[in-house]
Protein backbone atom coordinates (compact mmCIF):
# COMPACT_ATOMS: atom_id res chain seq x y z
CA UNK A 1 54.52 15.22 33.89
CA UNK A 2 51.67 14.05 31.37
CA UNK A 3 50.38 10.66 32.14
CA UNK A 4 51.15 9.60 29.01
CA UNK A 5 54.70 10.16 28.99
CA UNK A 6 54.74 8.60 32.41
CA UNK A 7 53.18 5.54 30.73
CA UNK A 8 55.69 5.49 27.68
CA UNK A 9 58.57 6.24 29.82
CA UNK A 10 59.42 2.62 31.12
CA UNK A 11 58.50 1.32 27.71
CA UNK A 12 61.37 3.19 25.83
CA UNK A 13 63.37 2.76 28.54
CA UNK A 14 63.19 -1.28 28.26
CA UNK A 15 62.79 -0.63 24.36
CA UNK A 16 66.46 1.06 24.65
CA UNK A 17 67.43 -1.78 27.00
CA UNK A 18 66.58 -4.53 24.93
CA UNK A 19 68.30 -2.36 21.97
CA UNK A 20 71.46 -1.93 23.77
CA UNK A 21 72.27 -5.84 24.91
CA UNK A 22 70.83 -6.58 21.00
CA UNK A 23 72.93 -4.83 19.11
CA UNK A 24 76.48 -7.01 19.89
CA UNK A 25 74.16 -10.13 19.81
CA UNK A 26 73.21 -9.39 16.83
CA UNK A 27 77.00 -8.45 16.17
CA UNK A 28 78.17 -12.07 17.15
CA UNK A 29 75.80 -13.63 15.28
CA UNK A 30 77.14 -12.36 11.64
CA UNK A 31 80.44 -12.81 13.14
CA UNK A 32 79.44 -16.25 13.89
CA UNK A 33 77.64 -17.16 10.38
CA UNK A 34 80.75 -15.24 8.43
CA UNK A 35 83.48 -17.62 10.74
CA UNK A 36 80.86 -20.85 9.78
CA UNK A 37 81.08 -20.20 5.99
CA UNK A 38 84.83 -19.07 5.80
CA UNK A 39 85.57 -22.57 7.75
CA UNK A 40 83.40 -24.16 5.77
CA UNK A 41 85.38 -23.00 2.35
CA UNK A 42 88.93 -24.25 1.18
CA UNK A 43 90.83 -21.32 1.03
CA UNK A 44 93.16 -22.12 -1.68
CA UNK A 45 90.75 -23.50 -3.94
CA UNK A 46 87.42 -21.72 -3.43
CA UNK A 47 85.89 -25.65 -2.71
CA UNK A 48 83.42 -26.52 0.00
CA UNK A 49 85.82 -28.50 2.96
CA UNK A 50 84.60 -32.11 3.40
CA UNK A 51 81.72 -32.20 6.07
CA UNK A 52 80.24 -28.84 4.29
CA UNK A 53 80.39 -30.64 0.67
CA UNK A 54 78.65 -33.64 1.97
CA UNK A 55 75.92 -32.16 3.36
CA UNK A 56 75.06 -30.12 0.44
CA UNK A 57 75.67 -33.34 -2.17
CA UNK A 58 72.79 -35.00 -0.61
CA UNK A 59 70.68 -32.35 -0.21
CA UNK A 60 71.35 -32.03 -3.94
CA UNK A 61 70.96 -36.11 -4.68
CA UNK A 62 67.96 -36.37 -2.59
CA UNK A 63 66.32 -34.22 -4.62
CA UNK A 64 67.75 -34.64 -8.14
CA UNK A 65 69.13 -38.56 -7.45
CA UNK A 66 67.81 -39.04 -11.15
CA UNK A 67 69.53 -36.18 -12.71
CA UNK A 68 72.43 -36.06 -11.17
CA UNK A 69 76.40 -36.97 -11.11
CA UNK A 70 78.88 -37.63 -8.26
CA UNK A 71 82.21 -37.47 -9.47
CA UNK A 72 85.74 -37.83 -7.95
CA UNK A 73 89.00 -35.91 -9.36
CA UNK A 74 92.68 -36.55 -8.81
CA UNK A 75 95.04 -34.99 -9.95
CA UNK A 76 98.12 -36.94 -11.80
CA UNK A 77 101.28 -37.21 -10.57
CA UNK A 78 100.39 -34.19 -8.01
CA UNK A 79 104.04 -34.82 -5.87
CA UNK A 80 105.91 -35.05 -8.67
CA UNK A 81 105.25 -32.04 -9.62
CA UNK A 82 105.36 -30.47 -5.83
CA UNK A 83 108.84 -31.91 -5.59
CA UNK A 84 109.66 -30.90 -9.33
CA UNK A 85 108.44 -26.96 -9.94
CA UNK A 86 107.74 -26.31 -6.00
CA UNK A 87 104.43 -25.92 -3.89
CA UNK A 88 103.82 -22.96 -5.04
CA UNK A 89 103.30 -23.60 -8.69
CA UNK A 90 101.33 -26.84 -6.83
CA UNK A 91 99.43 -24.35 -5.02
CA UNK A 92 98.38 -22.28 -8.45
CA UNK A 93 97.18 -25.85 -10.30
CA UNK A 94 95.34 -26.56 -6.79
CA UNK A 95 93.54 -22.88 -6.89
CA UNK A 96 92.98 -23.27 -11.01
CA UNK A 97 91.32 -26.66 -10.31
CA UNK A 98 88.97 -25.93 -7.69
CA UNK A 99 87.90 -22.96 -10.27
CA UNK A 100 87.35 -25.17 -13.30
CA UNK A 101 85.61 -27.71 -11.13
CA UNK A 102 83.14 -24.98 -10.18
CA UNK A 103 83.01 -23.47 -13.23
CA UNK A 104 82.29 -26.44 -14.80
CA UNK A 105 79.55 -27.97 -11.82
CA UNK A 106 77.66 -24.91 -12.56
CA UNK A 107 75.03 -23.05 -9.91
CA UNK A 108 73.07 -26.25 -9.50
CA UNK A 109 76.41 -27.98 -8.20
CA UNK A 110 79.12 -28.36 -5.43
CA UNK A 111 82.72 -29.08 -5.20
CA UNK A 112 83.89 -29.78 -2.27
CA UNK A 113 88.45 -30.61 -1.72
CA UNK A 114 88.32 -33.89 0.16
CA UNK A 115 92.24 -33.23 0.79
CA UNK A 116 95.34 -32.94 -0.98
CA UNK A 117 94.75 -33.13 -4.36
CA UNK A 118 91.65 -34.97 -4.56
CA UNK A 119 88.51 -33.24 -5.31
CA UNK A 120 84.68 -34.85 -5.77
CA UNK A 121 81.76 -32.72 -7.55
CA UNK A 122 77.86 -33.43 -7.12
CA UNK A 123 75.71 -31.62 -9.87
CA UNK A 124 72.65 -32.08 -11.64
CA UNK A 125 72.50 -32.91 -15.53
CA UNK A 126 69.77 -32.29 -18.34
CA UNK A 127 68.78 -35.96 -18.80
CA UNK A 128 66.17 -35.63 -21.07
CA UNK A 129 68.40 -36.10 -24.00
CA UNK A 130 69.44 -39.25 -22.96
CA UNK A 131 73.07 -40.54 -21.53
CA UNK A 132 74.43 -38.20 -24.21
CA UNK A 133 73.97 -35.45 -22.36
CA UNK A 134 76.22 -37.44 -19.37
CA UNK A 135 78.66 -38.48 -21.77
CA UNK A 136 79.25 -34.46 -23.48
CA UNK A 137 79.14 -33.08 -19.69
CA UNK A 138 82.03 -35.91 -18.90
CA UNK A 139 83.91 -34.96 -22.41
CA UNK A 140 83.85 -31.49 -21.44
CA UNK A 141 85.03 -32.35 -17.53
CA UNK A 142 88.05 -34.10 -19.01
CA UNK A 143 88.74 -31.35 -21.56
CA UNK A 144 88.39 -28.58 -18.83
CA UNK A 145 90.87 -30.32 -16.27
CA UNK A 146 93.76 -31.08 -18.99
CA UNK A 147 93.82 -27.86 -19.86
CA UNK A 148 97.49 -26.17 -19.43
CA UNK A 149 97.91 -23.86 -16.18
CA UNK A 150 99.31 -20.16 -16.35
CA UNK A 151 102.13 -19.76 -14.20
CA UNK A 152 104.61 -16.95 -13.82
CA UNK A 153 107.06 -19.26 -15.71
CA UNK A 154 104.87 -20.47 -18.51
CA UNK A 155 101.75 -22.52 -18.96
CA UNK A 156 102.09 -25.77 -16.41
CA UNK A 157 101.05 -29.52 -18.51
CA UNK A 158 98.33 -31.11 -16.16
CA UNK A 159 96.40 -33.98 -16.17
CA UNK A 160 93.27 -35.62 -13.71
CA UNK A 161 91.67 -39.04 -13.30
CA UNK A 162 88.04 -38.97 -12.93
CA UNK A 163 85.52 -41.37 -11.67
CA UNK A 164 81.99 -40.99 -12.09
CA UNK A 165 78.92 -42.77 -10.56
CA UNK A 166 75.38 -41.62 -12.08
CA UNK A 167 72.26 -42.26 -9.59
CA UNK A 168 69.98 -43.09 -11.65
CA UNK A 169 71.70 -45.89 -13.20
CA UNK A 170 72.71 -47.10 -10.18
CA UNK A 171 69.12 -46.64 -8.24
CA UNK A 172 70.81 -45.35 -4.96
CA UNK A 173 71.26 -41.83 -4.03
CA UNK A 174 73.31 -41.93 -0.48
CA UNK A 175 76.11 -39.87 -1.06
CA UNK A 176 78.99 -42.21 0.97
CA UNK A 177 77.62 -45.14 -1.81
CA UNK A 178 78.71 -42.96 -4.64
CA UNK A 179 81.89 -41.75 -3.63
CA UNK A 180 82.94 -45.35 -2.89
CA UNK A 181 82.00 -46.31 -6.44
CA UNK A 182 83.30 -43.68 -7.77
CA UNK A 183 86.89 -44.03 -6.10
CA UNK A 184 86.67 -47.68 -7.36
CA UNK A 185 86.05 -46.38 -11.35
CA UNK A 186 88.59 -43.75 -10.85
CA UNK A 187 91.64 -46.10 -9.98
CA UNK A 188 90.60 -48.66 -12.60
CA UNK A 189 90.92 -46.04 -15.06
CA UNK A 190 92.99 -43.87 -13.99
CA UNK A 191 96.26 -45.41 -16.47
CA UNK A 192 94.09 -44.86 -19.23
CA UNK A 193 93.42 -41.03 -19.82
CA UNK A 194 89.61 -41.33 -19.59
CA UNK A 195 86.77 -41.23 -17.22
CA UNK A 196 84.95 -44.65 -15.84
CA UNK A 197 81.51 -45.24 -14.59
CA UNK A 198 80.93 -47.07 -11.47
CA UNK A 199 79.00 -50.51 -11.60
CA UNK A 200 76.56 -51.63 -9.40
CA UNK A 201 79.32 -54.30 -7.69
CA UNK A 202 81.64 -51.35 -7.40
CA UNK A 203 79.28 -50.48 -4.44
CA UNK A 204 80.47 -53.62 -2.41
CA UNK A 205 83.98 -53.05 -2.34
CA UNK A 206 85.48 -53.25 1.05
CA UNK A 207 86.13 -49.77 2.73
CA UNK A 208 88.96 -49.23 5.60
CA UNK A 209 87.85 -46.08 7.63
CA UNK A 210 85.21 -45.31 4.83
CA UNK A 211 88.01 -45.39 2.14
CA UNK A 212 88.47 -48.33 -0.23
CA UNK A 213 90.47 -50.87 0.95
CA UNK A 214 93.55 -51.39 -1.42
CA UNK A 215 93.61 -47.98 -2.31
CA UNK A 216 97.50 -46.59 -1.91
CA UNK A 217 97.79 -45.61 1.63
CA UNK A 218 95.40 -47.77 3.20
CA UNK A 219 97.63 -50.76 3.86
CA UNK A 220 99.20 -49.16 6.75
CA UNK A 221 95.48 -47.86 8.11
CA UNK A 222 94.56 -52.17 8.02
CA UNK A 223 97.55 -52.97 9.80
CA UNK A 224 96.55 -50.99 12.38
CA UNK A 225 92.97 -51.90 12.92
């Protein structure tokens, strides 16, 4: 046999080795990253799940704290119309939701389905026109998430409260902050058909479990503690 080959023969034959036990490594490993980003996705409504959404809002506010919106969504009178037209027309004004909410967050944003019918959104806005340019992308939030849903029995009325809390008027960017003054704008105004900004006290309220304390639901959560 020529030298040579009896040189390059235990190389290929550890080259094929290492091949071989590489190949389902490297087999698990998409496997692994596909099973990490379908778990990380809502099915229903396309939206990141909680933990994923949080970590990409504040990678997004940590670099854009001063262009930037946090916003929370609920929708109106969600059971009512579970219990009224069934879950699956619930289901389709779930699915359109998450949709508009991404649609409308754009590629510099994230929506992530905080559970049941509550939604929150992180994006970045073109400040240099001033707070007009918050106010239109608010007016058009509001317009987008009142708009009637198709359904196989005809379009289905819907309605959303939104919250809001802006960053750079509030001179904080940690993402658990926000939410919490958002969640207190959205309940004061969620009766009146409109979106609220948070206030700097807003920040202060009391939380129960990291949710606001009074909030429906969380009597039962500070009996308990």
């Amino acid at each position: 046999m020529d030298p040579a080959t009896r040189i390059a023969s235990p190389i290929g034959q550890r080259a094929l080795i290492i091949t071989t036990l590489a190949v389902p490594l490297t087999g698990w490993t998409v496997h692994a990253l596909t099973l990490h980003r379908r778990l990380a996705v809502d099915p229903l409504t396309k939206a990141q799940r909680r933990a994923a959404f949080e970590r990409r809002a504040q990678h997004l506010l940590a670099r854009h704290h001063k262009d930037s919106l946090v916003c929370l969504v609920d929708l109106d009178n969600f059971k009512g119309l579970n219990d009224s037209r069934g879950h699956a027309a619930g289901d389709q004004v779930l699915a359109a939701t998450g949709a508009r909410l991404t649609h409308w967050a754009g590629p510099h944003g994230v929506v992530g389905r905080l559970g049941g019918d509550e939604f929150a959104v992180a994006t970045r806005v073109d400040t240099r026109a001033g707070n007009e340019a918050m106010e239109q992308r608010l007016t058009e939030l509001m317009g987008v998430l009142h708009q009637p849903v198709p359904t196989e029995t005809g379009p289905l009325a819907v309605a959303a409260s939104v919250g809001t809390a802006a960053p750079g008027y509030l001179g904080i960017h940690a993402l658990p902050a926000l939410l919490r003054g958002a969640d207190v704008s959205m309940y004061r105004t969620k009766h009146s058909g409109r979106y609220g900004w948070a206030e700097i006290e807003d920040l202060q309220t009391p939380t129960v479990n990291g949710r606001r304390a009074g909030r429906p639901g969380i009597a039962l959560l500070e009996r308990a503690a």
